[in-house]
C-alpha atoms as a PDB file:
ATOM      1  CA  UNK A   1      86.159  95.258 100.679  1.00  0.00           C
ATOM      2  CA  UNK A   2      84.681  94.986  97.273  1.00  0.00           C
ATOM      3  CA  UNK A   3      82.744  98.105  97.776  1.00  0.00           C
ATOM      4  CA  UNK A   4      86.326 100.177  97.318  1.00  0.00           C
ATOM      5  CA  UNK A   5      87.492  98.293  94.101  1.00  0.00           C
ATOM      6  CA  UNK A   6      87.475 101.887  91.678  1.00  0.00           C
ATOM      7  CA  UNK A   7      88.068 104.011  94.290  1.00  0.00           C
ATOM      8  CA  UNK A   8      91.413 104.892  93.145  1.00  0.00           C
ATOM      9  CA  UNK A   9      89.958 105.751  89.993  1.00  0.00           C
ATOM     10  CA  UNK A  10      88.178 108.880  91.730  1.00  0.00           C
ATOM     11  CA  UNK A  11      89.771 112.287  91.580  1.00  0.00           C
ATOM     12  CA  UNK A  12      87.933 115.273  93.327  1.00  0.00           C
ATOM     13  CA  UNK A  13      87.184 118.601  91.702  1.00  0.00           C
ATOM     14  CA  UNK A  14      88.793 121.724  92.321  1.00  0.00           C
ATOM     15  CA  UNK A  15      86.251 123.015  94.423  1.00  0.00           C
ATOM     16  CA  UNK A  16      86.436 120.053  96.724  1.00  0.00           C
ATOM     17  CA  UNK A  17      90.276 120.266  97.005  1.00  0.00           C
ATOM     18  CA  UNK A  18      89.659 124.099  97.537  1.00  0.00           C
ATOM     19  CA  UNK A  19      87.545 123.000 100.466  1.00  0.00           C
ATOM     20  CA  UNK A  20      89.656 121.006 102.350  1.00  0.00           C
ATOM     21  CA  UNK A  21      92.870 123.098 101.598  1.00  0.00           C
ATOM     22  CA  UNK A  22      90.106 125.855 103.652  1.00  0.00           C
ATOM     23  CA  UNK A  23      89.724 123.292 106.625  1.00  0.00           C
ATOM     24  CA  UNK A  24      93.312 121.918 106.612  1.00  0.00           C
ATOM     25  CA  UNK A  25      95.678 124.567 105.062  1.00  0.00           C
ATOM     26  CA  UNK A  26      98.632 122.143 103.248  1.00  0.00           C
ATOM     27  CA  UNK A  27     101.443 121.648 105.602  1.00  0.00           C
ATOM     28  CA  UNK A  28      99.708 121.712 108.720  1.00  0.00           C
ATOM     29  CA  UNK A  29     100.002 118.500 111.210  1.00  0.00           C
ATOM     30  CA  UNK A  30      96.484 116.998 113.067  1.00  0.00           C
ATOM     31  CA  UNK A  31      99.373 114.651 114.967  1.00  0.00           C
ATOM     32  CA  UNK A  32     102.307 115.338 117.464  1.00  0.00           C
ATOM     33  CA  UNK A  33     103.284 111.644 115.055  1.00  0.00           C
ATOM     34  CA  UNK A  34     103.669 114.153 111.953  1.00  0.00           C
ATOM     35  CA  UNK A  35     105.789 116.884 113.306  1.00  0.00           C
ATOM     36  CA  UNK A  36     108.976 117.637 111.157  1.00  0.00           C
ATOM     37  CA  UNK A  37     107.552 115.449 108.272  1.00  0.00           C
ATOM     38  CA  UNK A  38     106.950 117.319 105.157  1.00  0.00           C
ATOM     39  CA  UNK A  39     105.731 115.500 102.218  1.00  0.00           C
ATOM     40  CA  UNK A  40     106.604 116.637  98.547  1.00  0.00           C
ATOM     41  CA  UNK A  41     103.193 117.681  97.881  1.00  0.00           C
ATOM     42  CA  UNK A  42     103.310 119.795 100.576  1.00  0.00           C
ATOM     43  CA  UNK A  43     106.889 121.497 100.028  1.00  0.00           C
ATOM     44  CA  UNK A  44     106.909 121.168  96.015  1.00  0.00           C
ATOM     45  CA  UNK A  45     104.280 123.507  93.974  1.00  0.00           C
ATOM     46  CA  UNK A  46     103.830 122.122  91.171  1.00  0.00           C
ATOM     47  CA  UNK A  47     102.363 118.717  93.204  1.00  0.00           C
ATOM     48  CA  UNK A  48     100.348 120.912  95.103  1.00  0.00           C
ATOM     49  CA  UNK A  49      97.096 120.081  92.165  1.00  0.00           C
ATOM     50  CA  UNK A  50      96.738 117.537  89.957  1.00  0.00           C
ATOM     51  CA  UNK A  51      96.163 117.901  86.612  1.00  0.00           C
ATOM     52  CA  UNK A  52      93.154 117.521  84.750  1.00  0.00           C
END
């Protein structure tokens, strides 16, 4: 449990973000559980990256 105290803290780079927008395009669901839920940061652009 200790091991994930700071993890919060981490923010990935554009190019990793990039990446997994490639593998799992924003808005799609991996779960029959998710259907018909859309988060802001999926529906609102200006959530879609954070800022720097």
């Amino acid at each position: 449990m200790e091991s994930r105290l700071g993890a919060d803290k981490v923010r990935p780079g554009r190019d990793v973000l990039d990446r997994i927008a490639e593998i799992v395009p924003p808005g799609v669901n991996l779960s029959a559980l998710e259907a018909g839920y859309a988060p802001a940061v999926v529906t609102e652009n200006s959530l879609h990256r954070r800022s720097a």
